[in-house]
Protein backbone atom coordinates (compact mmCIF):
# COMPACT_ATOMS: atom_id res chain seq x y z
CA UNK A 1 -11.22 123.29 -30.64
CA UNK A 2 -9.06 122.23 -27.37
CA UNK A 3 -12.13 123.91 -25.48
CA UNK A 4 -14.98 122.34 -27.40
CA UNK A 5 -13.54 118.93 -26.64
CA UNK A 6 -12.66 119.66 -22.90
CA UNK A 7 -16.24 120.63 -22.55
CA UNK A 8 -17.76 117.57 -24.55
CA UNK A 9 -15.22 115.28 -22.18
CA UNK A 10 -16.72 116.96 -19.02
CA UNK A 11 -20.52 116.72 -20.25
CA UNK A 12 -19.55 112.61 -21.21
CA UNK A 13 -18.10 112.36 -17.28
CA UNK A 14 -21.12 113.95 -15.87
CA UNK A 15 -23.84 111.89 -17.98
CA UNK A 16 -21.67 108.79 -16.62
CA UNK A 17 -22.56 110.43 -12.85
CA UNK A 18 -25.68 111.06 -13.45
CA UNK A 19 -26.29 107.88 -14.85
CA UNK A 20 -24.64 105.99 -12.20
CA UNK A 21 -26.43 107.73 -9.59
CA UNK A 22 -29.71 105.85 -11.35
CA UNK A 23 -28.25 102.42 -11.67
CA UNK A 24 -29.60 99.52 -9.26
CA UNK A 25 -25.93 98.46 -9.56
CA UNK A 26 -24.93 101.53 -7.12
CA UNK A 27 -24.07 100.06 -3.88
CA UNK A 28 -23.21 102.76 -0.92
CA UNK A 29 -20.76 101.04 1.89
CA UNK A 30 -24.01 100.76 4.17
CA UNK A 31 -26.61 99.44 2.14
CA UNK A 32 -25.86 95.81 2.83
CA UNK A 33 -27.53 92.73 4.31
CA UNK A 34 -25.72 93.96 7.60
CA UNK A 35 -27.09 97.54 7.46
CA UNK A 36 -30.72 96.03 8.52
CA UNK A 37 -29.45 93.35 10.54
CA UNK A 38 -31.27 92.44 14.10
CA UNK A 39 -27.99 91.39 15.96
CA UNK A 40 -29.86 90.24 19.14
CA UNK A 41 -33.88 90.14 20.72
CA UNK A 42 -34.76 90.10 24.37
CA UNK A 43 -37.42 90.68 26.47
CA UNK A 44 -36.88 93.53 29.45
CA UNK A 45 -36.62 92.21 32.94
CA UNK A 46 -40.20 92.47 34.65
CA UNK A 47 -41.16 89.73 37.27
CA UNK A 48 -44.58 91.03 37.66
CA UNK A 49 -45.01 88.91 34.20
CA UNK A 50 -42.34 86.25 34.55
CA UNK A 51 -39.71 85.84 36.63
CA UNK A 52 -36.45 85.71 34.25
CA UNK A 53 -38.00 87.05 31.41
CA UNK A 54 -35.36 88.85 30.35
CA UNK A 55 -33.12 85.59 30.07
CA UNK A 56 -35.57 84.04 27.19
CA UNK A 57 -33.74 82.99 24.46
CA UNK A 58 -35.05 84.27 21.18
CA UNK A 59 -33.81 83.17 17.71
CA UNK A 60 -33.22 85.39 14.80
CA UNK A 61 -33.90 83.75 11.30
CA UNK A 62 -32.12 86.70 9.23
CA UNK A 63 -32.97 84.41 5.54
CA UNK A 64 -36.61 84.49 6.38
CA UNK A 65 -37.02 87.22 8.68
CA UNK A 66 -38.07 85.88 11.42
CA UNK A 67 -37.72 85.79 15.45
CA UNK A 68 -39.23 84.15 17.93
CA UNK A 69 -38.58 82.24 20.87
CA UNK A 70 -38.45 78.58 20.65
CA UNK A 71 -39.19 77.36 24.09
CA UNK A 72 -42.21 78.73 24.60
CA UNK A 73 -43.63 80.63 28.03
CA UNK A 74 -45.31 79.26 30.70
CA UNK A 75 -48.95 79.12 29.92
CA UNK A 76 -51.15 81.96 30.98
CA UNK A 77 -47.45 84.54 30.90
CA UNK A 78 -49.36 87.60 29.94
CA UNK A 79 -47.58 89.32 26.32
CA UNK A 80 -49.50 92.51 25.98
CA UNK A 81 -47.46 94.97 27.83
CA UNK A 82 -43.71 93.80 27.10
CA UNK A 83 -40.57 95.89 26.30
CA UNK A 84 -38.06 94.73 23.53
CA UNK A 85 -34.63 95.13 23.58
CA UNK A 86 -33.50 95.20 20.28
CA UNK A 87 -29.54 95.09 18.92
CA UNK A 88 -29.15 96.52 15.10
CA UNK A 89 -26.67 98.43 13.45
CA UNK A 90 -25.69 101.86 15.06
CA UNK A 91 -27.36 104.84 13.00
CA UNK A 92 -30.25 102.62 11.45
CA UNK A 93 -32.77 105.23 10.23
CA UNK A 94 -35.86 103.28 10.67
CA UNK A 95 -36.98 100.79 13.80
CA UNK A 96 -40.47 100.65 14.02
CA UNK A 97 -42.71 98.03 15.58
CA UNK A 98 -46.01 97.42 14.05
CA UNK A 99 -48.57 96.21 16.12
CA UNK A 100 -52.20 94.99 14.24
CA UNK A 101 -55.19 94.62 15.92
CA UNK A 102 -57.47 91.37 15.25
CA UNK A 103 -59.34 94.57 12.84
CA UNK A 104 -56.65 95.15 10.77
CA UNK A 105 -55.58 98.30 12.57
CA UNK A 106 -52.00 98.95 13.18
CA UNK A 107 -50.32 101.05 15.83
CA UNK A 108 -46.44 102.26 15.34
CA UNK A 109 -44.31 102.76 17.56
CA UNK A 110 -40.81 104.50 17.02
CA UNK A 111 -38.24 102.58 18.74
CA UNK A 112 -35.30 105.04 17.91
CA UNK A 113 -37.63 107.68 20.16
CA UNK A 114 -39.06 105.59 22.38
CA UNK A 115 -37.00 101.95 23.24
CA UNK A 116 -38.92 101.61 26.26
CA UNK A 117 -42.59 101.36 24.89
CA UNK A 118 -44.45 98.57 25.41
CA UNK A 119 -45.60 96.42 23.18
CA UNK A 120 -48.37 94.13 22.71
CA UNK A 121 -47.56 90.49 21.42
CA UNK A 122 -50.37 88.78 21.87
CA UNK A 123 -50.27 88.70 18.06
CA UNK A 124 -46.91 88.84 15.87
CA UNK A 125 -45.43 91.97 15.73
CA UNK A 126 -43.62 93.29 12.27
CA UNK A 127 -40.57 95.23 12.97
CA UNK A 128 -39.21 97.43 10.44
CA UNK A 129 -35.51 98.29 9.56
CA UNK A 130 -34.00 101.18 7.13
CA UNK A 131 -30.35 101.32 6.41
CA UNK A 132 -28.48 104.44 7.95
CA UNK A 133 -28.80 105.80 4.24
CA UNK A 134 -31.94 104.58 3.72
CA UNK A 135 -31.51 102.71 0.29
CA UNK A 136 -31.98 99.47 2.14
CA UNK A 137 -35.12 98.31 4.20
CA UNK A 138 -36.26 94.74 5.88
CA UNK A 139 -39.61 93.62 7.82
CA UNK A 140 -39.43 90.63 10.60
CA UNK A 141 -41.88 89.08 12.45
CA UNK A 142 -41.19 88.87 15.91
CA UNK A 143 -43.46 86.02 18.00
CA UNK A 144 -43.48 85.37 21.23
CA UNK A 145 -44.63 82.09 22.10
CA UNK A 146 -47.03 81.03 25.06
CA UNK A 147 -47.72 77.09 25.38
CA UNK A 148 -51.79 76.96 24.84
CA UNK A 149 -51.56 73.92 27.19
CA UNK A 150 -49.78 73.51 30.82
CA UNK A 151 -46.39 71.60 29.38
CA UNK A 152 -45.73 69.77 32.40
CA UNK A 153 -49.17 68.67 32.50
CA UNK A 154 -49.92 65.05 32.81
CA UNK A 155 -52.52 64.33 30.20
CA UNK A 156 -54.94 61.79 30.09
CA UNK A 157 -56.13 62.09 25.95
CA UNK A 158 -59.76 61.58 25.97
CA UNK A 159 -59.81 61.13 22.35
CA UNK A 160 -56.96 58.26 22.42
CA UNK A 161 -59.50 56.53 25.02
CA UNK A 162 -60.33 53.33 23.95
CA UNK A 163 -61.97 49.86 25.21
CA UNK A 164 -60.17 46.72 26.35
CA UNK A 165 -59.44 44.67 23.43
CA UNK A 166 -61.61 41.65 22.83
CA UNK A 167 -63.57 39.88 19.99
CA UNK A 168 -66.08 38.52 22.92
CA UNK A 169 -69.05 39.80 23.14
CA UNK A 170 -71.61 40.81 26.57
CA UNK A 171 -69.89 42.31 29.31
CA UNK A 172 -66.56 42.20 30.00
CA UNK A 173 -66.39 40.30 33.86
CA UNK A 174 -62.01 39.96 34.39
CA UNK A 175 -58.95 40.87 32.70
CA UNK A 176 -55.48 41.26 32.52
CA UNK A 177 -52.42 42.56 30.59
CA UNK A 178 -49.29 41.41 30.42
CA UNK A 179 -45.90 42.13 28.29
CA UNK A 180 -43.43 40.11 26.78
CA UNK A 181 -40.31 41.07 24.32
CA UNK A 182 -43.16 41.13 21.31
CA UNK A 183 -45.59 43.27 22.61
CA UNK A 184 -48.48 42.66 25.22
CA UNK A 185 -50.64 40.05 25.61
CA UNK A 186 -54.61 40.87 27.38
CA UNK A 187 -56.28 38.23 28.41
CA UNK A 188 -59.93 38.95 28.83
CA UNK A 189 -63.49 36.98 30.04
CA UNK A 190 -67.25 37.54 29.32
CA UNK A 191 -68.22 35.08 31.93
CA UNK A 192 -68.46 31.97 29.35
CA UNK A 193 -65.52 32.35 27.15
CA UNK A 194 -61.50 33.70 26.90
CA UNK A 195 -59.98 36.05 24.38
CA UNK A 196 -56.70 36.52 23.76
CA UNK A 197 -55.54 39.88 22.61
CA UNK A 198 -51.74 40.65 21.59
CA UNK A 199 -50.30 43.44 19.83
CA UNK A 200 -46.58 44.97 19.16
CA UNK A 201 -47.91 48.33 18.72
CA UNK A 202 -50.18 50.20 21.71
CA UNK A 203 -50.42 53.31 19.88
CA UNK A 204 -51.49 52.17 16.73
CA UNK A 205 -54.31 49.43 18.68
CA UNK A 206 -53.45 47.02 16.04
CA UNK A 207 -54.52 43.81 18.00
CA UNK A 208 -54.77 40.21 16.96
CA UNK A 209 -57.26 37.89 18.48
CA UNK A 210 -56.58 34.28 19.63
CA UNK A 211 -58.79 31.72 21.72
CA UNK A 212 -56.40 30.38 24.30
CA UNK A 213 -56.65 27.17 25.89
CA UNK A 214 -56.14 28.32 29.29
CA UNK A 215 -55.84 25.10 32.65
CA UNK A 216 -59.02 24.14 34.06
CA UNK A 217 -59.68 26.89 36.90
CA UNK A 218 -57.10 29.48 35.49
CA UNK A 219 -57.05 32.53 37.97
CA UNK A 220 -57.24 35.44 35.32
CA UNK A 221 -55.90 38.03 37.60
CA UNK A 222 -52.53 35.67 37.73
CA UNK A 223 -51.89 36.18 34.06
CA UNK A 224 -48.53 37.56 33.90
CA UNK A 225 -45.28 37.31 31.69
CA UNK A 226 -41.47 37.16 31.44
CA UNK A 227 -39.50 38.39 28.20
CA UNK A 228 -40.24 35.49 26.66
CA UNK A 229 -43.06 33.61 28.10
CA UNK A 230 -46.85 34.01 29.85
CA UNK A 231 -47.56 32.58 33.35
CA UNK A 232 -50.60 31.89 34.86
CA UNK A 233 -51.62 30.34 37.72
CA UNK A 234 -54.49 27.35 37.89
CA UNK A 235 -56.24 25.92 41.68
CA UNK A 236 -57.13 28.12 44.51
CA UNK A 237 -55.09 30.63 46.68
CA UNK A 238 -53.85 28.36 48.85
CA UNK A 239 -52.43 25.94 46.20
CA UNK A 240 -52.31 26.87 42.51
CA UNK A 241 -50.05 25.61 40.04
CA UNK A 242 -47.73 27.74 38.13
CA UNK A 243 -48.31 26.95 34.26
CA UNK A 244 -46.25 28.57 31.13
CA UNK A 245 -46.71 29.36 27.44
CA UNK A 246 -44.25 30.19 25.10
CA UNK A 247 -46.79 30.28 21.80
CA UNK A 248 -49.22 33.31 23.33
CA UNK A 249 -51.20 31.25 25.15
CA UNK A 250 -52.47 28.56 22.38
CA UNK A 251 -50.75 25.66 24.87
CA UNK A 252 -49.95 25.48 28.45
CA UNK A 253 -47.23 23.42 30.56
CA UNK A 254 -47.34 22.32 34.27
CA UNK A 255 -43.65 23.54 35.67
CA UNK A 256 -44.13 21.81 38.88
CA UNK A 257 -44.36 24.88 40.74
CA UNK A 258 -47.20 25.23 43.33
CA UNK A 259 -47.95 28.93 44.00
CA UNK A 260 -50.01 31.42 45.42
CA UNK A 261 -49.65 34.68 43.61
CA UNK A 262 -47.52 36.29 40.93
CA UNK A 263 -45.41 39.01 41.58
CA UNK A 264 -43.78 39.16 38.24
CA UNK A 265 -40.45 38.89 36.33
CA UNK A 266 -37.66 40.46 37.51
CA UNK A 267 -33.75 40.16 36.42
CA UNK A 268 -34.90 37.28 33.76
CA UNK A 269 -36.70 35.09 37.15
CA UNK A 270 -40.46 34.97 37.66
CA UNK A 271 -41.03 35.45 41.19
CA UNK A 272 -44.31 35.23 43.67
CA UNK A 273 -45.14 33.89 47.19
CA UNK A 274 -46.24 30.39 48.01
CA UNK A 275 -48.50 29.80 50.93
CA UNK A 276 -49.10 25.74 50.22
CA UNK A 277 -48.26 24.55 53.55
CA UNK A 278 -49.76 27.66 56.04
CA UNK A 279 -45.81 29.41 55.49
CA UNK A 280 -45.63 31.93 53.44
CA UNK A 281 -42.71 31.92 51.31
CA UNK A 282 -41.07 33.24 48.47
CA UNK A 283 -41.23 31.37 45.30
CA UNK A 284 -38.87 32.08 42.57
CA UNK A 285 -38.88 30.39 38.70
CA UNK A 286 -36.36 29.44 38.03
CA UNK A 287 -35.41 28.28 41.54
CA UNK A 288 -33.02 30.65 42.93
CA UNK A 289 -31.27 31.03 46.20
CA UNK A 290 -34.12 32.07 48.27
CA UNK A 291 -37.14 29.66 46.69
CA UNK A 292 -38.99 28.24 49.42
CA UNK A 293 -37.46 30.63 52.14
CA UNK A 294 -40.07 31.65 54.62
CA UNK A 295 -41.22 35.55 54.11
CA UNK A 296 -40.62 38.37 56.84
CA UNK A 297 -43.64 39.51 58.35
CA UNK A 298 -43.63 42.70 56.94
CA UNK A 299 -43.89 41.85 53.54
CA UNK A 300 -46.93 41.86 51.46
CA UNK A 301 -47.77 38.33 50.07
CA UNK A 302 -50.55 39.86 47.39
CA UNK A 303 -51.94 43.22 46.41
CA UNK A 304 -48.78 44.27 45.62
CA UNK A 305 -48.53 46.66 42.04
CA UNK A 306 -46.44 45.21 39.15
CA UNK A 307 -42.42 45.74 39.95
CA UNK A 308 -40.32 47.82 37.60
CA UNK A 309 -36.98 47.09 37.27
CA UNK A 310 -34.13 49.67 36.67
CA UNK A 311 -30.34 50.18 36.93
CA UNK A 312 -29.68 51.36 40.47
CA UNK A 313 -26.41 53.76 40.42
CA UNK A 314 -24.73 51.84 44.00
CA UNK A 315 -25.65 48.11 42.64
CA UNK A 316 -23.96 46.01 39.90
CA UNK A 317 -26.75 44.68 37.81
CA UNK A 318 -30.84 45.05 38.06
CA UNK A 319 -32.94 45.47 40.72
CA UNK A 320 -36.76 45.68 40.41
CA UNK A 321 -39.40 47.75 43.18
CA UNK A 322 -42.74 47.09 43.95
CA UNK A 323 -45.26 49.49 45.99
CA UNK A 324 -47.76 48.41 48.31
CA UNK A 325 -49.92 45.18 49.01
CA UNK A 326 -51.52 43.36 51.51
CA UNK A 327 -49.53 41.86 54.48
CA UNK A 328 -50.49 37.80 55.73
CA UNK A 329 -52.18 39.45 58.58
CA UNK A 330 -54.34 41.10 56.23
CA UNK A 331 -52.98 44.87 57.01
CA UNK A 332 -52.22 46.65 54.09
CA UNK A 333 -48.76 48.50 53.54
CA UNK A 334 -47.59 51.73 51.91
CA UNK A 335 -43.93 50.26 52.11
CA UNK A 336 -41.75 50.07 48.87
CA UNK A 337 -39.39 46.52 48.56
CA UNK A 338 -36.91 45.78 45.70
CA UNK A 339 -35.25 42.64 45.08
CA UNK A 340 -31.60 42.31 43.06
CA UNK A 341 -32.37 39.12 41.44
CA UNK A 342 -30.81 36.86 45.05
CA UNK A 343 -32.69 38.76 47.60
CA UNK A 344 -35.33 41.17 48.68
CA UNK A 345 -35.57 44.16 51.22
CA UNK A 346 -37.59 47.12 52.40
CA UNK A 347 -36.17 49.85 50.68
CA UNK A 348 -38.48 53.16 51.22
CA UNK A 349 -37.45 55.63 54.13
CA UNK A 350 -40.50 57.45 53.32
CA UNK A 351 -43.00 55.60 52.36
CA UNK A 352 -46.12 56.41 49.84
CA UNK A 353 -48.63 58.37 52.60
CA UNK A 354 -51.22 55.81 52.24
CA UNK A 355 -51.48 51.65 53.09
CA UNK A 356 -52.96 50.59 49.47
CA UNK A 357 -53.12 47.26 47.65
CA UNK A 358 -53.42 46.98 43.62
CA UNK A 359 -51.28 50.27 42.31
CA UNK A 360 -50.47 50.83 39.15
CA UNK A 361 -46.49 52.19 39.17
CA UNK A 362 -44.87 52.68 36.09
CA UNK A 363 -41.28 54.31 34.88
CA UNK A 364 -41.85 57.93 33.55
CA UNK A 365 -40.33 61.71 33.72
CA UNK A 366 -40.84 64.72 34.77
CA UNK A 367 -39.06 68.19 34.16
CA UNK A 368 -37.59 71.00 35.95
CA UNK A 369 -36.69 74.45 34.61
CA UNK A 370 -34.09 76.64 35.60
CA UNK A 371 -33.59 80.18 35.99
CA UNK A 372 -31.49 80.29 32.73
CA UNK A 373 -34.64 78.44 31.29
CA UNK A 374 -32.85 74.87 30.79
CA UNK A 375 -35.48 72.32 30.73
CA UNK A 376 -34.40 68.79 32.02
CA UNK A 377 -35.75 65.64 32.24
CA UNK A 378 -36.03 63.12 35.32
CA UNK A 379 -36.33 59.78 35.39
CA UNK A 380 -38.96 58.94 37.93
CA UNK A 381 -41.36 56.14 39.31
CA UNK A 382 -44.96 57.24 39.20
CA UNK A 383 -47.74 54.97 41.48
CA UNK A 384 -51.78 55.64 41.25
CA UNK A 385 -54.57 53.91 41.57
CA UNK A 386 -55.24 51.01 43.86
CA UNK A 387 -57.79 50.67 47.29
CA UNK A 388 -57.48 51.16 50.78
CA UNK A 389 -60.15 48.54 50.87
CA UNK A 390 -63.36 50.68 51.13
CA UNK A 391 -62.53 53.15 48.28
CA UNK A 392 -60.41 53.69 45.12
CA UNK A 393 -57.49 56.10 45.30
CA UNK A 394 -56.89 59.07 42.69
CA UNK A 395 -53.80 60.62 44.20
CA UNK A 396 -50.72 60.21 41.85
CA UNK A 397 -47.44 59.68 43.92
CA UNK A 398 -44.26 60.21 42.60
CA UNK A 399 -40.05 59.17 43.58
CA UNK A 400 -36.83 60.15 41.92
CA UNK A 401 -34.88 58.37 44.06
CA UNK A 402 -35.81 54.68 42.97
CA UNK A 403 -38.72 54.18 45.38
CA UNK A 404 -36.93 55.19 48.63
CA UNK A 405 -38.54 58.38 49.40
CA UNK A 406 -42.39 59.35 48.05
CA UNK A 407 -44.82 62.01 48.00
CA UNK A 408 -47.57 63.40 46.63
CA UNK A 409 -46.94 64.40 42.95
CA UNK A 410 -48.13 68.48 41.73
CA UNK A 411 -50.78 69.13 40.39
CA UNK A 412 -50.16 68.81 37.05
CA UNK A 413 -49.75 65.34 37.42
CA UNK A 414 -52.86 64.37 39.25
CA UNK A 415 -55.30 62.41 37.56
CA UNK A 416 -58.38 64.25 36.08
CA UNK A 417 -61.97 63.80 36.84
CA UNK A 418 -62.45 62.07 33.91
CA UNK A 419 -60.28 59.54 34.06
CA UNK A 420 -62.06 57.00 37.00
CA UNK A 421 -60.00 55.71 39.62
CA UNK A 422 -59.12 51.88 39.68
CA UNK A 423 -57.17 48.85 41.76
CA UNK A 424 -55.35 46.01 39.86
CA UNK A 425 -55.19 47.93 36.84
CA UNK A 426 -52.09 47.12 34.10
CA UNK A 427 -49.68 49.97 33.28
CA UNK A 428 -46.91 49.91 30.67
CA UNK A 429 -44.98 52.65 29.45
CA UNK A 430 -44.72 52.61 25.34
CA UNK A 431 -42.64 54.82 22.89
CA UNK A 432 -44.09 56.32 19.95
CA UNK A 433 -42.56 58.05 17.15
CA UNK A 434 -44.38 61.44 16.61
CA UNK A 435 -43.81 63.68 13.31
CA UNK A 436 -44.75 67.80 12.32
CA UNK A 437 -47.37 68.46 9.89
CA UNK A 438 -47.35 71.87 8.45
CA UNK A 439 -49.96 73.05 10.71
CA UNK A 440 -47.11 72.29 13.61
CA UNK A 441 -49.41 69.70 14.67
CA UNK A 442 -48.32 66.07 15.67
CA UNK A 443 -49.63 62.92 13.98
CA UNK A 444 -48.29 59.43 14.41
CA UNK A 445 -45.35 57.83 12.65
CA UNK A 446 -43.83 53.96 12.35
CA UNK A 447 -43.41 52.75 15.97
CA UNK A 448 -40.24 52.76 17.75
CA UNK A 449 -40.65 50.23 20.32
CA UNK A 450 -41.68 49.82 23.82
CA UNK A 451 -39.89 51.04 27.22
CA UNK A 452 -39.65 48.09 29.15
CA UNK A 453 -40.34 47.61 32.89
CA UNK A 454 -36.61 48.10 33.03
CA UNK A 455 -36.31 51.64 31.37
CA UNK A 456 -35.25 53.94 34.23
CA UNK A 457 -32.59 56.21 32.76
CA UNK A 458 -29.82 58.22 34.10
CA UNK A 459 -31.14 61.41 36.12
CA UNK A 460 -30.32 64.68 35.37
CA UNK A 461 -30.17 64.09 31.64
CA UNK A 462 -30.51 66.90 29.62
CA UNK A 463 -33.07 67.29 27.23
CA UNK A 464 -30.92 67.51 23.67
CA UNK A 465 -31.36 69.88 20.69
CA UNK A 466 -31.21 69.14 17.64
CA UNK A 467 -28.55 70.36 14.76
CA UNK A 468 -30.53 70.16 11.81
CA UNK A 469 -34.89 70.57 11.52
CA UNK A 470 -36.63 67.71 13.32
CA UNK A 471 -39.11 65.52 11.30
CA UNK A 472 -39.59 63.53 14.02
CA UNK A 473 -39.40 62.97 18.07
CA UNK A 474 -39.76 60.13 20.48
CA UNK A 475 -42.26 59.99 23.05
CA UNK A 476 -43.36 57.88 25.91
CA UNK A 477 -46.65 56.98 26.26
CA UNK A 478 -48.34 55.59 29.79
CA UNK A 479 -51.00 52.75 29.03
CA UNK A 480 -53.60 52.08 31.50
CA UNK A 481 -55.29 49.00 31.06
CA UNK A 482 -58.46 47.77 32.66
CA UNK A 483 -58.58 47.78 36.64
CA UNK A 484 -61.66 48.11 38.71
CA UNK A 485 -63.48 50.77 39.78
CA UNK A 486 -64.99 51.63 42.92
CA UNK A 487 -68.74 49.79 42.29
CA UNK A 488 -66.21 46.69 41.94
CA UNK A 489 -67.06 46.41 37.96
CA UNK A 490 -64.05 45.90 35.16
CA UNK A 491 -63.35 49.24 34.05
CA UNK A 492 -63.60 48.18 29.86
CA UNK A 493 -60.83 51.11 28.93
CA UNK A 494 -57.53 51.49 27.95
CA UNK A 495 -56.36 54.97 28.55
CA UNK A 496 -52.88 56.77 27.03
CA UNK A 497 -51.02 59.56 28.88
CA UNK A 498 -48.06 61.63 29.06
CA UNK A 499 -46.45 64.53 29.75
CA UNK A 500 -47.64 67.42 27.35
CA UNK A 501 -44.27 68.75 26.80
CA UNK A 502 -43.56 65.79 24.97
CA UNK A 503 -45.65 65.85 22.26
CA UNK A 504 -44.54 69.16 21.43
CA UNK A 505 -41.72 69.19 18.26
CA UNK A 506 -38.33 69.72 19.57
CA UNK A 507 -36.76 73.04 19.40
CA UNK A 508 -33.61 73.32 16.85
């Protein structure tokens, strides 16, 4: 009996084995999430594809299986010869890569035997993982990511391009732009008849339409504005008289002020030259120290591009540069002045390589990447456009050092053929607030707000990552309005730009 019962105990112990060695509830010590973990992904060193490539940064997404490098390659970096370096758990009995062909066809490649193959990743790549055991198994997709598009290009969107905004109707014979703390203001003629145009919004080109009642003999390409007012001025060159509106242009006041031209507003003044009684002179509104103080001989009295203002690092307060302009000799100059709200000076050691008058300059960026592949961002001045007085100028020039040295920007930067070269034309620099769609496309989302003529920022700022998935992004928008073009007609567009990095989501 004692032996009947041992053997029925040991037959009850081994169904329990045997039935335990069929449970999905058995668990060995390696057949755990960490068993098929990728611990790290990098590319192998190999300059004759990128230099640094083996200092990418690639993310591992171990919920969803995924890796893939976030800031993507250069465009053109060729991906179909690269070898992986991959970091998983010692004794892993599967780690193949799976390569599929645009067919269907897939190609494996052991990379236990053979770590240094290379692979092609022109498409995503599945990699495969088995357990040391083998009871557990996972599949990632590995991307790497080329930019489709130059990312430091400077791009002119044909499809953004639209005409100057008007409710008048033949062709279009002046106009001019101007920006206030609401928005801008353009101020266009057919030849018979005004329009005024103002919106809040650029990017949107939500514009209202108003019929100003301009002075008698209003000199269109005057038109200009302070935070909270428009300027113009009304007579002839020699003797105009400076006029103000503070309800967009419905009414106009007489301030007393005889003028010449309009430089613009700078540290909360309005400031121009005044050539009245044969002197030239600077004129300042309000009056300030130096209204009515005879002008240095090198300093243009017209042509000159708008002035953007900006914190300068050595100075207490604002100070505002122009580029270029047309001296009272009638030279023209390539020289770069700035004035600190009491005075002005000559400011550029090297000057733009070329004497122009009418330049468009305008705040913007630019980036730089290092060898560890940190992106960052520079505040810079950009100046284009404008005539040397027999033919339009195309060559984009750029300074990082607040308009005191300038050259000749890449490239990448460098206005297409498309775009048509112009004098006198209006530049502003607008913000935008851009969001994903699934697709990973960008579409347009509630506007942020404009970057004034003030908006240098600090250089060197790093570009910043977020800590949670971005929605949405900021980014800065060039506006080109008007200007005209070689055959001396009003170019009738309105062109957006910026750099292509920035429409691109942020990386996490």
């Amino acid at each position: 009996m004692k032996k009947f019962t041992a053997i029925c105990l040991a037959a009850f112990v081994a169904a329990l084995v045997f039935m335990g060695c069929n449970s999905d509830s058995y668990i060995p010590s390696e057949n755990t999430a960490s068993s098929v973990a990728v611990y790290s992904f990098a590319l192998s060193e190999d300059d004759s594809v990128l230099k640094n490539l083996d200092t990418v940064f690639f993310s591992i997404d171990l919920n969803k299986g995924l890796i893939f490098n976030g800031d993507s390659l250069p465009y053109g970096t060729r991906t179909n010869k690269l070898v992986p370096r991959i970091r998983m758990l010692e004794g892993v009995s599967v780690a193949n890569l799976i390569e599929t062909s645009e067919k269907g066809e897939e190609t494996i490649h052991d990379y236990l035997t053979n770590p240094d193959d290379t692979i092609d990743f022109t498409r995503p790549v599945r990699l495969q993982v088995s357990s040391p055991d083998g009871m557990a198994a996972r599949n990632y997709t590995i991307s790497v990511n080329v930019h489709t598009m130059k990312s430091d290009s400077l791009v002119w969107d044909r499809n953004a391009l639209r005409t100057l905004p008007t409710n008048l109707g033949g062709t279009l014979q002046k106009q001019q732009t101007a920006q206030t703390a609401d928005g801008l203001y353009c101020l266009t003629y057919n030849g018979s008849a005004y329009c005024m145009a103002h919106t809040a919004d650029p990017f949107a080109d939500n514009w209202e339409y108003s019929v100003p009642a301009l002075p008698a003999n209003a000199r269109i390409e005057t038109f200009s504005a302070a935070e909270d007012a428009l300027y113009i001025l009304a007579g002839t060159v020699k003797s105009s008289q400076l006029f103000r509106s503070t309800d967009g242009g419905a009414t106009w006041t007489g301030t007393g002020k005889t003028w010449s031209h309009i430089i613009g507003s700078v540290t909360g003044k309005l400031v121009g030259t005044s050539n009245s009684d044969g002197t030239w002179r600077y004129a300042e509104y309000p009056a300030g120290s130096i209204d009515g103080q005879p002008m240095p001989a090198d300093m243009p009295v017209s042509g000159m591009s708008q002035p953007v203002t900006f914190s300068f690092p050595l100075s207490g307060g604002l100070q505002a540069t122009f580029v270029g302009g047309r001296l009272a000799d009638g030279s023209l100059t390539d020289a770069a002045w700035a004035y600190d709200g009491t005075e002005w000076a000559k400011i550029s050691i090297k000057p733009i390589p070329a004497k122009l008058e009418g330049m468009t300059l305008v705040p913007f960026f630019t980036f730089k990447t290092s060898i560890a592949w940190v992106v960052t961002e520079y505040s810079v001045m950009m100046a284009f456009g404008g005539s040397d007085g027999t033919k339009n100028n195309r060559t984009v020039y750029i300074s990082s050092d607040y308009g005191m040295t300038w050259a000749k920007a890449g490239d990448l930067a460098q206005l297409p053929e498309y775009v048509p070269a112009t004098a006198f034309a209006n530049g502003f620099v607008y913000e935008a607030t851009l969001g994903s769609r699934s697709t990973g496309a960008w579409t347009e989302m509630p506007f942020t707000g404009r970057i004034p003529a003030g908006a240098l920022f600090a250089a060197g700022s790093s570009l910043s990552r977020a800590t949670k998935p971005v929605e949405s992004w900021e980014c800065p928008f060039i506006y080109l309005f008007g200007g005209t073009e070689e055959s001396g007609a009003l170019s009738n567009n309105v062109w957006r730009a910026t750099i292509n990095r920035m429409t691109f989501k942020p990386i996490l």
